[in-house]
Protein backbone atom coordinates (compact mmCIF):
# COMPACT_ATOMS: atom_id res chain seq x y z
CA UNK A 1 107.63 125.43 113.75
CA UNK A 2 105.55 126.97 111.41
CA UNK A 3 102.94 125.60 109.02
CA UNK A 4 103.82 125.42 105.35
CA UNK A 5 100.26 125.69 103.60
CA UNK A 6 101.72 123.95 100.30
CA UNK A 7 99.13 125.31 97.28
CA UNK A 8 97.03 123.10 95.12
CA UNK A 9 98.81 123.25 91.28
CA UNK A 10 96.51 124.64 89.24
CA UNK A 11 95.75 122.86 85.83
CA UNK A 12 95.52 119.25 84.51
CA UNK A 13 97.75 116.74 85.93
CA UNK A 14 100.15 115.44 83.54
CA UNK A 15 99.35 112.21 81.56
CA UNK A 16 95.81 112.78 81.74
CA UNK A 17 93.43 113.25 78.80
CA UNK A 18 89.88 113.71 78.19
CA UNK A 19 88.08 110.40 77.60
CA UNK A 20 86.72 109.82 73.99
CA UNK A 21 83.42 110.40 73.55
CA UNK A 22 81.30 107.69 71.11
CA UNK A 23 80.11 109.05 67.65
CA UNK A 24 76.44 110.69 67.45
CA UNK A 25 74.82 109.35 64.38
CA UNK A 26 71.92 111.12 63.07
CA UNK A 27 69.35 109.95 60.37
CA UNK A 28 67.56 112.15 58.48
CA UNK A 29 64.66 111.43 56.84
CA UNK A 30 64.34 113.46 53.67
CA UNK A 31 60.77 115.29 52.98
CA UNK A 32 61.04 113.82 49.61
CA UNK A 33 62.06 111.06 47.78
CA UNK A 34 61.83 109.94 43.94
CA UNK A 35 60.43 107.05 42.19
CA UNK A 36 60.02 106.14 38.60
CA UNK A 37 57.37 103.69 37.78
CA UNK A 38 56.88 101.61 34.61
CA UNK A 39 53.68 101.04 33.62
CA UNK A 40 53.51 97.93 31.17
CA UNK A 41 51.01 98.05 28.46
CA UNK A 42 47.49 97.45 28.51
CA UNK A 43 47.02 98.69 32.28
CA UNK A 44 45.07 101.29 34.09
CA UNK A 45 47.77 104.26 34.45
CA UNK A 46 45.75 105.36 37.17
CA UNK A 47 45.11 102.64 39.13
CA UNK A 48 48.32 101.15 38.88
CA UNK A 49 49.82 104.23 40.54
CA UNK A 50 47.08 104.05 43.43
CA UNK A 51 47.79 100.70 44.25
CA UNK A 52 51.23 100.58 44.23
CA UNK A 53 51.15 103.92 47.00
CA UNK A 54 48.34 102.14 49.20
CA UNK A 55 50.51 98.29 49.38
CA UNK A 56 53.33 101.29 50.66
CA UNK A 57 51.96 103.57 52.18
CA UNK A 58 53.14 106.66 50.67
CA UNK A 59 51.85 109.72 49.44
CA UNK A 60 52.86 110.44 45.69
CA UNK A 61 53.13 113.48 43.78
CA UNK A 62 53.67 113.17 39.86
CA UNK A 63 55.81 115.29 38.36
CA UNK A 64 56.06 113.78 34.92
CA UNK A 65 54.94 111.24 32.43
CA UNK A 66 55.80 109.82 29.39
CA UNK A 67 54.55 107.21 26.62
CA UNK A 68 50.96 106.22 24.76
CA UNK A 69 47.46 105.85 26.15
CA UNK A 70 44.57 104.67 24.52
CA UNK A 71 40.43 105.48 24.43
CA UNK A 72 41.01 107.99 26.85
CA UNK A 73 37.73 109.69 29.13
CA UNK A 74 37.73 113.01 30.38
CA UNK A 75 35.33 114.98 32.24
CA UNK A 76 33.22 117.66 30.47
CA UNK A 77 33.64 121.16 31.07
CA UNK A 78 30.20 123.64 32.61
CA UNK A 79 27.89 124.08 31.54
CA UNK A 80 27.86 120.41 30.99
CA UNK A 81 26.00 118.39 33.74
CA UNK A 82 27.56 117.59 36.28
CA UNK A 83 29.61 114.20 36.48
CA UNK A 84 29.16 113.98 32.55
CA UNK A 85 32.26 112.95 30.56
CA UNK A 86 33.37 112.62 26.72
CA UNK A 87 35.66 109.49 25.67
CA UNK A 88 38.13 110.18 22.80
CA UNK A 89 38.91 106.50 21.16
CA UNK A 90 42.01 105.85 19.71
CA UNK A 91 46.18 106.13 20.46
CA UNK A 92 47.97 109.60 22.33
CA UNK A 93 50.82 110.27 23.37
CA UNK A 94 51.24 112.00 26.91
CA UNK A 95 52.58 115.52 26.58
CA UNK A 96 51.97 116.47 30.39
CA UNK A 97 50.68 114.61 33.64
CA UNK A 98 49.89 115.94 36.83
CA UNK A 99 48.52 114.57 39.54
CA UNK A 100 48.72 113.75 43.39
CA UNK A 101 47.89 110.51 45.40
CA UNK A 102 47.38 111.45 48.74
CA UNK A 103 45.39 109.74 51.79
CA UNK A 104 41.89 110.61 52.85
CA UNK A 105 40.46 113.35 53.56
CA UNK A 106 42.36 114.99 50.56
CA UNK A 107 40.47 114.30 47.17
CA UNK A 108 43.25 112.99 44.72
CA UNK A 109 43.03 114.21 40.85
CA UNK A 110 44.57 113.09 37.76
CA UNK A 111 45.29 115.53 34.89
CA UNK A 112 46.49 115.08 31.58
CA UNK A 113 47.71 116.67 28.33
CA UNK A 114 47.36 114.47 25.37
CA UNK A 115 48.37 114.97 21.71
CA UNK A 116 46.49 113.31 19.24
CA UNK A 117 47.18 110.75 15.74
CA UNK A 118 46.44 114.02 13.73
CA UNK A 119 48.18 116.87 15.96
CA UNK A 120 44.75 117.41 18.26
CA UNK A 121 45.56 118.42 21.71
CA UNK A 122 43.45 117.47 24.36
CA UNK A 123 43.71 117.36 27.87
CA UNK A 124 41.27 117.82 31.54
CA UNK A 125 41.16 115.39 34.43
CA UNK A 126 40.76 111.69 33.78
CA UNK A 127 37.60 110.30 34.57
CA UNK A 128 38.19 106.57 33.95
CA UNK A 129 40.24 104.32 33.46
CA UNK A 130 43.40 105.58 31.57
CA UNK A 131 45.02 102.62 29.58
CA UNK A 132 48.65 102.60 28.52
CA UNK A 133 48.92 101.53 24.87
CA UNK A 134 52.89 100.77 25.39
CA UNK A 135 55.13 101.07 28.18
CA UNK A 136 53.99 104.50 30.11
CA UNK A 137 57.26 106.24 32.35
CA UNK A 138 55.98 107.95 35.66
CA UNK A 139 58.39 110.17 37.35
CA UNK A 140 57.01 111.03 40.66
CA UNK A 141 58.20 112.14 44.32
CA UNK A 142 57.17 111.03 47.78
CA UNK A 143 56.08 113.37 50.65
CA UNK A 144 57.18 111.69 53.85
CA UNK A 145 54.93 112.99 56.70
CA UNK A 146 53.01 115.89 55.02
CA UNK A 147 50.98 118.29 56.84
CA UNK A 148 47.45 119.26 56.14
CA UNK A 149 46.58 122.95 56.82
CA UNK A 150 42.77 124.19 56.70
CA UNK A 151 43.31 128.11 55.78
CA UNK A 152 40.71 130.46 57.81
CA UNK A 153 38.22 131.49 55.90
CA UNK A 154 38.89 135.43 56.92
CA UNK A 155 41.60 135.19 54.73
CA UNK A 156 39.62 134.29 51.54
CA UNK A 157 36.75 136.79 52.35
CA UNK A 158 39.60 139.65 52.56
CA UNK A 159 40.99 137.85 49.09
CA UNK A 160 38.00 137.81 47.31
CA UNK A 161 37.32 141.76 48.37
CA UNK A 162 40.63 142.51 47.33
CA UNK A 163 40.00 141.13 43.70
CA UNK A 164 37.01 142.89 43.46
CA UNK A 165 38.77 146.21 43.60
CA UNK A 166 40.32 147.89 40.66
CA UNK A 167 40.43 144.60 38.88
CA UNK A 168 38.93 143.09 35.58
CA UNK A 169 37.37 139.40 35.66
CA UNK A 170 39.39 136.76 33.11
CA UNK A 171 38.37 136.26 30.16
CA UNK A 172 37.80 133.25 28.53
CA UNK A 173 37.65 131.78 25.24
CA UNK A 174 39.50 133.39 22.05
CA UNK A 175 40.60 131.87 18.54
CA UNK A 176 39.03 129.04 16.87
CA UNK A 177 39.38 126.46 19.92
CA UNK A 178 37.39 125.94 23.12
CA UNK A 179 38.15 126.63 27.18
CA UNK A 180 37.43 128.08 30.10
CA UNK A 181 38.60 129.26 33.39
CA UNK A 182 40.61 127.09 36.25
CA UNK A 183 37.10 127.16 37.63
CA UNK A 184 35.32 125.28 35.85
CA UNK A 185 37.44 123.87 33.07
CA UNK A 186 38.09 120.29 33.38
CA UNK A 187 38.45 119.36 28.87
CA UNK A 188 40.26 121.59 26.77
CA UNK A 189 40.18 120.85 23.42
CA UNK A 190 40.16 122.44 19.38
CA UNK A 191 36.66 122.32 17.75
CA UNK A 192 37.92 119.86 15.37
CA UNK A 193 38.19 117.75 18.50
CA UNK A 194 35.11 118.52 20.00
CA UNK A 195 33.26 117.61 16.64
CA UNK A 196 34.85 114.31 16.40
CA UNK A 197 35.65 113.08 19.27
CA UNK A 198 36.15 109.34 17.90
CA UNK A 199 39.64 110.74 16.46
């Protein structure tokens, strides 16, 4: 007798199935997140905000502000000395706010545009305390894990050649108010201001 070499059937075998597999669940942290922080009255806008991102430890990015501060101090713009600042007394309202709270070794900064009881406008970066006179709105984001990049400093030689080419230096100044360059402008204010500061 012969040997019938019977062939393997090709395929699945009936009835079976591929077993389920369990659900993958991925979280996603997301670079930023927002916040809006009441600041009640009579408290340091500033520090306020600093605390309440060191007790979390979060970085913070402002975006936006809204409501009154009062007796405000700025820094003074060159060619000032340096450190020296001018206090306006009195009751504005924020028109702009910019600033960052970030942790060491990045310098943080506080910046402000401020309209005044009789339409001044003043503005620079705060250099003391900045106290709300009524309930002060902060709209801000948080940057979960930022990264900290040190540019080379081949790349700002080439820049600074580059400007030096073909290109006229800013000018500064104009009309019947004061300011100055990104530079070295920290106060900008109208000479009614600037001769009055008590407004």
């Amino acid at each position: 007798m012969e040997a019938v070499q019977r062939q393997r059937p090709r395929g699945r075998p009936q009835g079976s199935k591929n077993k389920p597999k369990p659900p993958v669940f991925l979280t996603l942290e997301p670079p930023m997140s927002p916040y809006i922080l009441q600041v009640p009255s009579g408290n340091d806008v500033v520090a306020s905000i600093s605390r309440f991102c060191r007790e979390r430890g979060i970085a913070l990015c402002v975006l936006s502000g809204s409501g009154s501060v009062a007796d405000v101090t700025l820094r003074q713009p060159s060619p000032a000395a340096p450190g020296s600042t001018i206090t306006f007394h009195g009751k504005f309202d924020l028109l702009s706010v910019s600033a960052t709270f970030l942790p060491p070794p990045v310098s943080n900064f506080f910046t402000v545009s401020l309209a005044g009881p009789q339409g001044q406008i003043i503005g620079g970066l705060v250099s003391g305390p900045l106290i709300s006179a009524g309930p002060v709105y902060v709209v801000a984001a948080s940057l979960n894990n930022p990264s900290y990049h040190r540019l080379p400093a081949e790349e700002k030689q080439e820049n600074s050649s580059k400007e030096g080419k073909g290109q006229s230096p800013p000018v500064s100044g104009g009309g019947g108010g004061e300011s100055c360059h990104v530079d070295g402008c920290d106060v900008v204010w109208t000479s009614a201001t600037l001769t009055n500061p008590s407004l």
